[in-house]
Protein backbone atom coordinates (compact mmCIF):
# COMPACT_ATOMS: atom_id res chain seq x y z
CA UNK A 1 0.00 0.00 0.00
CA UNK A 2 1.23 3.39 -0.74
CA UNK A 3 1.27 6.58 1.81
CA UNK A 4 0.58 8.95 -1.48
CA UNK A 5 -3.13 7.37 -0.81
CA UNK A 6 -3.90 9.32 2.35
CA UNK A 7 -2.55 12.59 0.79
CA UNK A 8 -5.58 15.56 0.32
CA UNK A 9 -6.98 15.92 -2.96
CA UNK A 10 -5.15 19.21 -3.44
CA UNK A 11 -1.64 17.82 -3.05
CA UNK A 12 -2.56 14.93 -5.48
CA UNK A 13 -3.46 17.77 -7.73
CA UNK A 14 -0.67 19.99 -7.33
CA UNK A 15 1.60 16.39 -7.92
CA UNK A 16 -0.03 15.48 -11.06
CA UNK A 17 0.07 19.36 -11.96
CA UNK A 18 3.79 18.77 -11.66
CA UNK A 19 4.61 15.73 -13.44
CA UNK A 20 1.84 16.25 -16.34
CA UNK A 21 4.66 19.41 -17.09
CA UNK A 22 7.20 16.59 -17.95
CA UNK A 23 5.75 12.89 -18.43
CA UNK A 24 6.50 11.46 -21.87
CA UNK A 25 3.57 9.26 -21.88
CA UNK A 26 4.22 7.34 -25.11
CA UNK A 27 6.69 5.48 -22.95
CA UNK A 28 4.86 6.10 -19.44
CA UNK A 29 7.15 3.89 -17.19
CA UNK A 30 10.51 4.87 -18.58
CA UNK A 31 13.41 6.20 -16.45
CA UNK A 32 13.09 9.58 -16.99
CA UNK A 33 9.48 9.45 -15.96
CA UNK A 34 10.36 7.98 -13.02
CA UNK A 35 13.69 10.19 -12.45
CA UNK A 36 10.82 13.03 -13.09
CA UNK A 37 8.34 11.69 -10.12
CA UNK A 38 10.87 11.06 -7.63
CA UNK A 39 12.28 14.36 -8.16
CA UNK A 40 8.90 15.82 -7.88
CA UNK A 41 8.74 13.99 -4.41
CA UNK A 42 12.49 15.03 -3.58
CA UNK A 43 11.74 18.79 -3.84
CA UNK A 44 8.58 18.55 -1.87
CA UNK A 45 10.60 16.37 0.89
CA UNK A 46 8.58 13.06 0.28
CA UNK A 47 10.52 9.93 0.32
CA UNK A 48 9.11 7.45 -2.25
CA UNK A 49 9.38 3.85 -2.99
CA UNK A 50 8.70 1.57 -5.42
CA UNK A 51 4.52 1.35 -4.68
CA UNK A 52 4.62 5.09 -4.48
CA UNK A 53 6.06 5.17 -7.75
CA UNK A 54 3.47 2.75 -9.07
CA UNK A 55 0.48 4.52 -7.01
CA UNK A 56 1.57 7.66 -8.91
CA UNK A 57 1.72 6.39 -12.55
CA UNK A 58 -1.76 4.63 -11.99
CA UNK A 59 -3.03 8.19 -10.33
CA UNK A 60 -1.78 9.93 -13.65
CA UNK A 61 -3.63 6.94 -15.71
CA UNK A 62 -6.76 7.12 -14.11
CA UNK A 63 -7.12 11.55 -13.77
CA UNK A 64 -6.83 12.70 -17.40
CA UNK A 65 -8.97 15.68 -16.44
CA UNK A 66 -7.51 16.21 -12.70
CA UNK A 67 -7.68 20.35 -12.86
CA UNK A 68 -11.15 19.80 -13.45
CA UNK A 69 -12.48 16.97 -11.78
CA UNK A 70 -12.04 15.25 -8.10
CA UNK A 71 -9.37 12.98 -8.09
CA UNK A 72 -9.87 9.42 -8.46
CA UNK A 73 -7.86 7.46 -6.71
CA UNK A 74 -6.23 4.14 -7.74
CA UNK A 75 -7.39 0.79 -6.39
CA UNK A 76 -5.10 -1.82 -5.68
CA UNK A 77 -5.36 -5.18 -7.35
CA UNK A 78 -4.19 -8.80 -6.78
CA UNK A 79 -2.83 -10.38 -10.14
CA UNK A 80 -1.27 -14.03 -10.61
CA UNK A 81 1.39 -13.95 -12.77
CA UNK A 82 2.93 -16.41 -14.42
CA UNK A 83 7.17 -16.52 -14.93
CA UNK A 84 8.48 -18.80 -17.50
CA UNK A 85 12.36 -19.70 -16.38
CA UNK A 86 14.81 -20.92 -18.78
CA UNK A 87 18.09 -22.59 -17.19
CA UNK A 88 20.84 -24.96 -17.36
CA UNK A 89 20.62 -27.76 -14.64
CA UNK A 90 23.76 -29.98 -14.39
CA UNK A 91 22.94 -33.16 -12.43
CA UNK A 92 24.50 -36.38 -11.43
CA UNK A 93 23.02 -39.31 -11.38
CA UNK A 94 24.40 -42.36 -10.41
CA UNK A 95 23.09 -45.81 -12.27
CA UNK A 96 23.70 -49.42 -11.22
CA UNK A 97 23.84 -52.33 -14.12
CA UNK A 98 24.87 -55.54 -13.76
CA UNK A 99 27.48 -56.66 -16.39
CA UNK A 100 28.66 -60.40 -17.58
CA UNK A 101 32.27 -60.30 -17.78
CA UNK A 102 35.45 -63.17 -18.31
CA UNK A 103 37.80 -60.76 -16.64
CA UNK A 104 38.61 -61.31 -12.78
CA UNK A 105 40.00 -57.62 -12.10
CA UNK A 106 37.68 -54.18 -11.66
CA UNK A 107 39.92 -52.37 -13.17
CA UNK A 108 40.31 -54.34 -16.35
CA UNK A 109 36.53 -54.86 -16.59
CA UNK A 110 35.99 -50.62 -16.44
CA UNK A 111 39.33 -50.43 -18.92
CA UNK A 112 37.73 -52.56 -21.55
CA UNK A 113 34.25 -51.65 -20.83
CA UNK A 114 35.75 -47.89 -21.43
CA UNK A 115 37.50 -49.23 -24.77
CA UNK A 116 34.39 -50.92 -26.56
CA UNK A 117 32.11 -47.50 -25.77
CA UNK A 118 30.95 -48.03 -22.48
CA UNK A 119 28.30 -49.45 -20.99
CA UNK A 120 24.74 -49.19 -21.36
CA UNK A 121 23.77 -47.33 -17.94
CA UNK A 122 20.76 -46.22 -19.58
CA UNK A 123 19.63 -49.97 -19.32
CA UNK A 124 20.02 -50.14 -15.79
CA UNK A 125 18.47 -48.37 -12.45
CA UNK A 126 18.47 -45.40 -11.64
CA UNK A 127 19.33 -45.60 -7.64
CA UNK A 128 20.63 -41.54 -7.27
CA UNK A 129 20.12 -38.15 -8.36
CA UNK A 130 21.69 -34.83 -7.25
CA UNK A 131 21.45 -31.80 -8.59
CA UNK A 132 24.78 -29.27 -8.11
CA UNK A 133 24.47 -26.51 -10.21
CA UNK A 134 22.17 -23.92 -11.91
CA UNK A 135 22.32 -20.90 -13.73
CA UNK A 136 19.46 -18.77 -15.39
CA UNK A 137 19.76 -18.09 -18.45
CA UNK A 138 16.64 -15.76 -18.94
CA UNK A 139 13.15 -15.62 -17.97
CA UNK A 140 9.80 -13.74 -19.47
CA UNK A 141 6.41 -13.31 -17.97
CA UNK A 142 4.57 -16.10 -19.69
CA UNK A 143 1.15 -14.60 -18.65
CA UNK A 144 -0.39 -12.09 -16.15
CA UNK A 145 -4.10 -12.99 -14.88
CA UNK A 146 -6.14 -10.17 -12.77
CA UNK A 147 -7.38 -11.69 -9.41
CA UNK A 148 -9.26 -8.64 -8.17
């Protein structure tokens, strides 16, 4: 919840009075729009954050007319959203097989094994799996769904 919500109508006013000067509302959540409403709330001695910031742009959004009507203020919604995660896993997984072999010695059995291509752990059972390591590679909202 943002404190900008309890402010009188008038200070709303005079705020959106200020930014409307400067917003470049093709682009309404850019930088300098923001750089331009925390600077608004700098030289009136108002510490914002983040839902301020948000409060504000949906305050701007929803009072096209604010010199000549009462303020509307924003309402605050719950939305689900949906992230979809792309990312590199490595894993180890440790498989048991049992193989038929002339040779008496583990070591010569996992030499020639080794030499004709290995064995076929694929075949066998699965009896671990641990994963070590992970690193995002990017993620995108897959969809946003409006709960309130």
């Amino acid at each position: 919840m943002s404190k900008l919500e309890k402010l009188p109508q008038k200070n709303l006013k005079f705020i959106l009075k200020k930014i409307s000067e400067g917003v470049y509302e093709k682009d309404l959540f850019s930088h300098a729009n923001q750089r331009l409403i925390r600077r608004t709330f700098d030289d009136i001695g108002i510490d914002i954050n983040k839902k301020d910031i948000e409060f504000v742009f949906a305050l701007y959004r929803d009072n096209p007319n604010f010199l000549t009507e009462e303020i509307k203020l924003p309402k605050v919604h719950e939305y689900e959203i949906v992230t979809k995660r792309y990312a590199t896993i490595s894993i180890r997984e440790y498989w048991k097989n049992t193989h038929e072999s002339y040779l008496d010695n583990e070591n010569d059995v996992e030499d020639f094994i080794s030499w004709f291509g290995g064995g076929d752990w694929w075949d066998g059972e699965m009896i671990d799996r641990e994963e070590f390591d992970e690193e995002t590679s990017e993620t995108e909202t897959d969809e946003i769904n409006k709960l309130s």
